[in-house]
Protein backbone atom coordinates (compact mmCIF):
# COMPACT_ATOMS: atom_id res chain seq x y z
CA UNK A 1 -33.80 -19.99 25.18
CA UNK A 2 -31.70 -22.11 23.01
CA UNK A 3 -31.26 -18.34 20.22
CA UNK A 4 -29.57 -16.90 23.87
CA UNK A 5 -27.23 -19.73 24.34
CA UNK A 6 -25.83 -19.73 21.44
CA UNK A 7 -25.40 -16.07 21.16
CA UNK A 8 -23.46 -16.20 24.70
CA UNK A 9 -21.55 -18.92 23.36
CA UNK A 10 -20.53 -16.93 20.25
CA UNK A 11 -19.78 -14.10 22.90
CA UNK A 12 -17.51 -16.23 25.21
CA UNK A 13 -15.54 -16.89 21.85
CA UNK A 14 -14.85 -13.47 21.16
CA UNK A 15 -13.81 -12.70 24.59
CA UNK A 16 -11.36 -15.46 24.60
CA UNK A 17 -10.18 -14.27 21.32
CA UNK A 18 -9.58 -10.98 22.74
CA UNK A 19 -7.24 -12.35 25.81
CA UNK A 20 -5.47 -14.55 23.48
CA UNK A 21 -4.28 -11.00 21.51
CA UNK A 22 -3.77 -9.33 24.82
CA UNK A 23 -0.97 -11.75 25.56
CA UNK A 24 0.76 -11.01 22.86
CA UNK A 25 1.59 -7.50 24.13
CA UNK A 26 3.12 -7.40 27.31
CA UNK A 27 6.64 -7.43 27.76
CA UNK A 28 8.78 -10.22 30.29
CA UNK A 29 6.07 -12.27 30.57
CA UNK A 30 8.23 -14.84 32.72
CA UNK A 31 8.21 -12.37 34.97
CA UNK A 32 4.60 -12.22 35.85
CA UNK A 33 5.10 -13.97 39.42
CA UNK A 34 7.00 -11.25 41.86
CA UNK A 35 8.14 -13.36 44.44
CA UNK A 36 9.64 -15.82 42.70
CA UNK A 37 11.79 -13.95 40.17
CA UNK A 38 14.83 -15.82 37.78
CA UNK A 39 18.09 -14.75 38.51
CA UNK A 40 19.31 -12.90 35.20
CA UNK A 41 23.00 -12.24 34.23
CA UNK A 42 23.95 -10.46 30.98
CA UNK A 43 27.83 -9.80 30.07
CA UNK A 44 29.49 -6.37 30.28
CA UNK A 45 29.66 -5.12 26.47
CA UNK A 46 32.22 -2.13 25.91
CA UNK A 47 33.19 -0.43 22.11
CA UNK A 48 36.48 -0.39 20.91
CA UNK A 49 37.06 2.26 18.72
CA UNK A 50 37.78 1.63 14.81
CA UNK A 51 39.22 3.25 11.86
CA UNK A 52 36.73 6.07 10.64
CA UNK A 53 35.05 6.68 14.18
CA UNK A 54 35.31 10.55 15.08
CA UNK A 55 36.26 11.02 18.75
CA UNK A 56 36.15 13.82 20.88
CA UNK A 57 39.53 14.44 23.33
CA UNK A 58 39.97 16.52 25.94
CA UNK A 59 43.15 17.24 27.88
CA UNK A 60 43.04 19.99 30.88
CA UNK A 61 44.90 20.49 33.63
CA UNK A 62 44.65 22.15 36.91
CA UNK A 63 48.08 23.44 37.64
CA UNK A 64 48.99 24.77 34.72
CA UNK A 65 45.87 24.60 32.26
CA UNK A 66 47.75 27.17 29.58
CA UNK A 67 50.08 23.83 28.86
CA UNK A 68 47.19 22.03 28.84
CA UNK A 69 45.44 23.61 25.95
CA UNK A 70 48.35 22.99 23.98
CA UNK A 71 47.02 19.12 23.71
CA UNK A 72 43.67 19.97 22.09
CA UNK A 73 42.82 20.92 18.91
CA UNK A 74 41.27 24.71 18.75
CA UNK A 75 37.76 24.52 17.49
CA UNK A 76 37.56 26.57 14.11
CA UNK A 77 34.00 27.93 12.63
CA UNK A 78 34.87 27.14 9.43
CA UNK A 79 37.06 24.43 8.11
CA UNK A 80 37.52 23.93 3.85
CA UNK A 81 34.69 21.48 2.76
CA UNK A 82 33.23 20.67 6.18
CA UNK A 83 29.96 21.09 7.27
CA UNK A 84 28.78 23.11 10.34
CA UNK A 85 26.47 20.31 11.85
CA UNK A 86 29.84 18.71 12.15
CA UNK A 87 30.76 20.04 15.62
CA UNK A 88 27.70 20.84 17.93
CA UNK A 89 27.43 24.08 20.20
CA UNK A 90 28.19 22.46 23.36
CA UNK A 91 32.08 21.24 22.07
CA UNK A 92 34.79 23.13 22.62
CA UNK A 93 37.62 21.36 20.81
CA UNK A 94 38.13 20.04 16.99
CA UNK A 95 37.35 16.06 16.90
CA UNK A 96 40.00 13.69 15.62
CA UNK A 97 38.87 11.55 12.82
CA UNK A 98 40.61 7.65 13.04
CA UNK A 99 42.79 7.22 9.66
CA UNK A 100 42.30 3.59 8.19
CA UNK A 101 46.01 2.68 10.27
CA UNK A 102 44.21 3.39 13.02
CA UNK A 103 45.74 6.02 13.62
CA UNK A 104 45.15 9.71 15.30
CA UNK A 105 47.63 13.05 14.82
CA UNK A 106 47.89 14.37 18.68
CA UNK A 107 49.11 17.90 18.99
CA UNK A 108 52.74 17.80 20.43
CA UNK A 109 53.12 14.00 20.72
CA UNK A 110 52.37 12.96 16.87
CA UNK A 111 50.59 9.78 15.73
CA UNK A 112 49.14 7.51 18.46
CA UNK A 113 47.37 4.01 17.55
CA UNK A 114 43.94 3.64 19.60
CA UNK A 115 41.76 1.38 17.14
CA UNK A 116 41.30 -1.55 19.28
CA UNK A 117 41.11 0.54 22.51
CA UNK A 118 38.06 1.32 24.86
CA UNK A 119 37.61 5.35 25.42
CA UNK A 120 39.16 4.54 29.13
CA UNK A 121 42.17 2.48 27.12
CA UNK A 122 42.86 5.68 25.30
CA UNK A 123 42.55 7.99 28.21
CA UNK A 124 44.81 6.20 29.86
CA UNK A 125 47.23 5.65 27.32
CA UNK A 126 47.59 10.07 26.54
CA UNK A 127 47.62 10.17 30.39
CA UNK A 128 50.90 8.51 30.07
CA UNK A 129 52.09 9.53 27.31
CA UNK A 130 52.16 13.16 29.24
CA UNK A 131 53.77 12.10 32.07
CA UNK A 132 56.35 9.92 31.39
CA UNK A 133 57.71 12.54 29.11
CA UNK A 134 56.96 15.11 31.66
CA UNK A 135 54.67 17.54 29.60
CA UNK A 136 52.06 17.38 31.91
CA UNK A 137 52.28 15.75 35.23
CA UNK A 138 48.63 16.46 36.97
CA UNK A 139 46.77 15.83 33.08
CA UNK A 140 43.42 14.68 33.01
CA UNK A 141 42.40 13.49 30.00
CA UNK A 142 38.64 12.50 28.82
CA UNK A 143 37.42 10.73 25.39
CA UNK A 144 34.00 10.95 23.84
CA UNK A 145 33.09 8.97 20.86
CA UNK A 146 30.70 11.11 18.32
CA UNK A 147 29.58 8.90 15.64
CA UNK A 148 28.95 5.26 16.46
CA UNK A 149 25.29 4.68 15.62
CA UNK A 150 22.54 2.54 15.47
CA UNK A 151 19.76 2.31 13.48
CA UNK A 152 16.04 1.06 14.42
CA UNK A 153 13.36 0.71 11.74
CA UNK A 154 9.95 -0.98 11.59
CA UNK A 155 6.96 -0.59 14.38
CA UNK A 156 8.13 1.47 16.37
CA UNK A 157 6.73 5.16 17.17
CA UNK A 158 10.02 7.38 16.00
CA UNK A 159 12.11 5.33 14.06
CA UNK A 160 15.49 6.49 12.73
CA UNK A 161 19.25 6.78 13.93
CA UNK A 162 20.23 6.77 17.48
CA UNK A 163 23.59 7.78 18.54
CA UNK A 164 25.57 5.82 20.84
CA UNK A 165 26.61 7.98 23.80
CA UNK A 166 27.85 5.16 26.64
CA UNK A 167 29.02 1.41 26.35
CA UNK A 168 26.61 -0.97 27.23
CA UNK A 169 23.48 0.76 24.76
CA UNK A 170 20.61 -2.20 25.26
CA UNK A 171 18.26 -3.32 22.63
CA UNK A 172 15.72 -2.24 25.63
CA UNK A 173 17.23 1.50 25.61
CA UNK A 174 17.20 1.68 22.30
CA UNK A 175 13.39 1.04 21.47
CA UNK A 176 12.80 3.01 24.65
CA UNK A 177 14.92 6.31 22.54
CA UNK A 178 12.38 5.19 19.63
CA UNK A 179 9.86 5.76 21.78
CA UNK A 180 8.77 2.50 22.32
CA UNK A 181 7.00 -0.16 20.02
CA UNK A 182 3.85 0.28 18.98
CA UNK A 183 0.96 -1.75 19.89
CA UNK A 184 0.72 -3.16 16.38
CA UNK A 185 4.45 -4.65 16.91
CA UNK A 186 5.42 -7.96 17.22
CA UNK A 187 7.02 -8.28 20.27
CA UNK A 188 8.48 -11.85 20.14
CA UNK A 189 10.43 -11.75 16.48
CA UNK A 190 12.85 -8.79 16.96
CA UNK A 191 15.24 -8.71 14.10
CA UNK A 192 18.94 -7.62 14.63
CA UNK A 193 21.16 -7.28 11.65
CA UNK A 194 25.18 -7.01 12.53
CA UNK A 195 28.01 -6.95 10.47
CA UNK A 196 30.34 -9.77 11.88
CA UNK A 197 33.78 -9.30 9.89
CA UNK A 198 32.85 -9.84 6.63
CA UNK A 199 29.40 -11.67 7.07
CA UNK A 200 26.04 -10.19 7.61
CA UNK A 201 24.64 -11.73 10.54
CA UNK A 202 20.69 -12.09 11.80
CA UNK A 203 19.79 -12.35 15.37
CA UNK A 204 16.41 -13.01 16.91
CA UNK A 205 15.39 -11.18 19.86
CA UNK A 206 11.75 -12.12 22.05
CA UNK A 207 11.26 -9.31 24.69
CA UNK A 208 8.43 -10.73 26.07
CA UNK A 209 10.44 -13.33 27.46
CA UNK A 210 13.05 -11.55 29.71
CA UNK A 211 15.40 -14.85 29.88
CA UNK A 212 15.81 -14.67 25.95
CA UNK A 213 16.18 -11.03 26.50
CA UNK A 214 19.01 -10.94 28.67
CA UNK A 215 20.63 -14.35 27.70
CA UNK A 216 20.62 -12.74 23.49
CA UNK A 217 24.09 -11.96 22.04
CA UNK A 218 22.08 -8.53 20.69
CA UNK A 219 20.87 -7.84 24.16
CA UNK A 220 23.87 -5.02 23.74
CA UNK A 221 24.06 -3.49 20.23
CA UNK A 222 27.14 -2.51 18.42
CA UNK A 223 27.75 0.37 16.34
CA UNK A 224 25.68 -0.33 12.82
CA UNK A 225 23.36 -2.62 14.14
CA UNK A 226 20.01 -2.46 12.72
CA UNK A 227 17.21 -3.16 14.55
CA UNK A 228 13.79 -4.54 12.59
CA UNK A 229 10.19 -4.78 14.41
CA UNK A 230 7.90 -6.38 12.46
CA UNK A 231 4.49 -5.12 12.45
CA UNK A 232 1.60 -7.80 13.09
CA UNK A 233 -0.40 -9.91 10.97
CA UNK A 234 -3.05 -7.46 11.49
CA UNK A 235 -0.97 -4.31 10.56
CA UNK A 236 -0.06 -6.50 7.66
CA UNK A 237 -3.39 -6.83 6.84
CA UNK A 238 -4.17 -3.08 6.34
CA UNK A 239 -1.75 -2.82 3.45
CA UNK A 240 -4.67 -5.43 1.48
CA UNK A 241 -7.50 -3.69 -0.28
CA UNK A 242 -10.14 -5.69 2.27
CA UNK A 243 -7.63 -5.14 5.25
CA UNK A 244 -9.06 -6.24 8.09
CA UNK A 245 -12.79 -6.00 7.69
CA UNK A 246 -12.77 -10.08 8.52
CA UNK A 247 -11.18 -10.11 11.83
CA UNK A 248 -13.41 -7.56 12.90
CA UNK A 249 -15.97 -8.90 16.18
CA UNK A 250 -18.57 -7.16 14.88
CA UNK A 251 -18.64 -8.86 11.74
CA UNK A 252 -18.71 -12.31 13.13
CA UNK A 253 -21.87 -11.76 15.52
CA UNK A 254 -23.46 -9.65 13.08
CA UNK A 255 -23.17 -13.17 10.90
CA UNK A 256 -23.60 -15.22 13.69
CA UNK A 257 -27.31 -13.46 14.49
CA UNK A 258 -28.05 -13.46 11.12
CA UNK A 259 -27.52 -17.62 10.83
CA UNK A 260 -29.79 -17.78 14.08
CA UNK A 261 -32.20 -15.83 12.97
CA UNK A 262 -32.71 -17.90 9.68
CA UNK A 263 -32.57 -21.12 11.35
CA UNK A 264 -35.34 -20.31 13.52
CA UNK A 265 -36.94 -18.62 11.04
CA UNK A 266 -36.78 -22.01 8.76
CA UNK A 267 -37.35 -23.74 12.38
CA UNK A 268 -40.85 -22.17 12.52
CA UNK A 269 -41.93 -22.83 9.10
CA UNK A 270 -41.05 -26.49 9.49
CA UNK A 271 -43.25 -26.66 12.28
């Protein structure tokens, strides 16, 4: 009687073992109660375009689109000492590559400044351009940014580059691109790496904990950030020559029947 109780006592152990793990998996974990949900605010983050960024822009019209075309820059198949992954099937005009005055050559117009400026901010400052010199009074003019990245590395399941294609890319978005973490992850130690002028900055980032989520200056990433997930002690672990043969359950009752079984072996002989 007294050999069971102490083997269901070494069994309630592991089982409480095993829910303290489980907890470290899921994500928001504040949010576990439904009715009764925090009220959580994040603020607006839009990119500003920066010396070096290529940018995509587009100027048509619907009245007279033969003027129009006049504003964008033909697409060539070849170009001297340039790639053909450069310019992807789907785009239909040359890219514009930022000089380091910030600076882009528009067809017609000449050099306009838009490092500083959002993609709207430089819509609307061609728009006008057009008009008020009466080159194209119905223009509609779009901007797409083609090479602001980020990068995410660590425990993840695809880790590499992700492109940013809208403002407002979320830490959240961008492990979702990666496929999401994997199990082995640690979910509450999230690194973020961004250059802040000219200091390397390191952000901390728990995502099971939605407030610290949504209230982290990383919860929107900026071009070049790099996002770290650590793997787990026990991931860790594997990397040793003994890995993890010693947190393994079956181990410890295998022990724990073996001690039982000696001390009422040695029990018996003593009587």
């Amino acid at each position: 009687m007294k050999f069971k109780s102490l083997l269901a006592f070494a069994a309630l152990i592991l089982c409480l073992a095993s829910c303290k793990s489980y907890m470290t998996v899921p994500y928001f974990q504040d949010l576990s109660d439904a009715n009764n949900l925090p009220s959580l605010t994040v603020q607006n983050s839009v990119l500003r375009l920066s010396p070096a960024d290529k940018i995509n822009i587009v100027v048509s019209s619907a009245l007279t689109p033969e003027i129009a075309s006049s504003f964008n820059l033909p697409l060539q198949s070849q170009r001297i000492g340039a790639a053909s992954s450069l310019t992807n099937s789907s785009q239909s005009t040359m890219p514009y590559l930022i000089d380091s005055q910030g600076n882009i050559d528009f067809p017609v117009i000449g050099k306009i400044r838009v490092a500083g400026m959002t993609r709207e901010e430089v819509e609307t400052t061609i728009k006008k351009i057009l008009v008020d010199n009466k080159l194209l009074n119905d223009a509609v003019v779009t901007c797409e940014v083609l090479n602001q990245y980020i990068n995410v590395l660590g425990d993840v399941k695809n880790p590499g580059r992700i492109q940013i294609e809208k403002d407002n890319l979320t830490i959240l978005e961008a492990i979702a691109k990666c496929g999401d973490l994997n199990i082995t992850a640690e979910r509450n130690n999230i690194m973020v790496l961004r250059q802040e002028g000219n200091q390397q900055k390191v952000y901390r980032i728990d995502i099971s904990n939605a407030q610290n989520v949504y209230s982290s200056p990383v919860y929107y990433l900026y071009p070049n950030d790099v996002v770290y997930v650590n793997p787990n002690v026990t991931k860790q672990r594997t990397s040793m020559p003994i890995g993890n043969s010693w947190q393994t359950p079956t181990l410890y009752l295998s022990l724990a029947s073996f001690a039982l079984s000696m001390a009422v072996m040695v029990s018996n002989l003593l009587k």
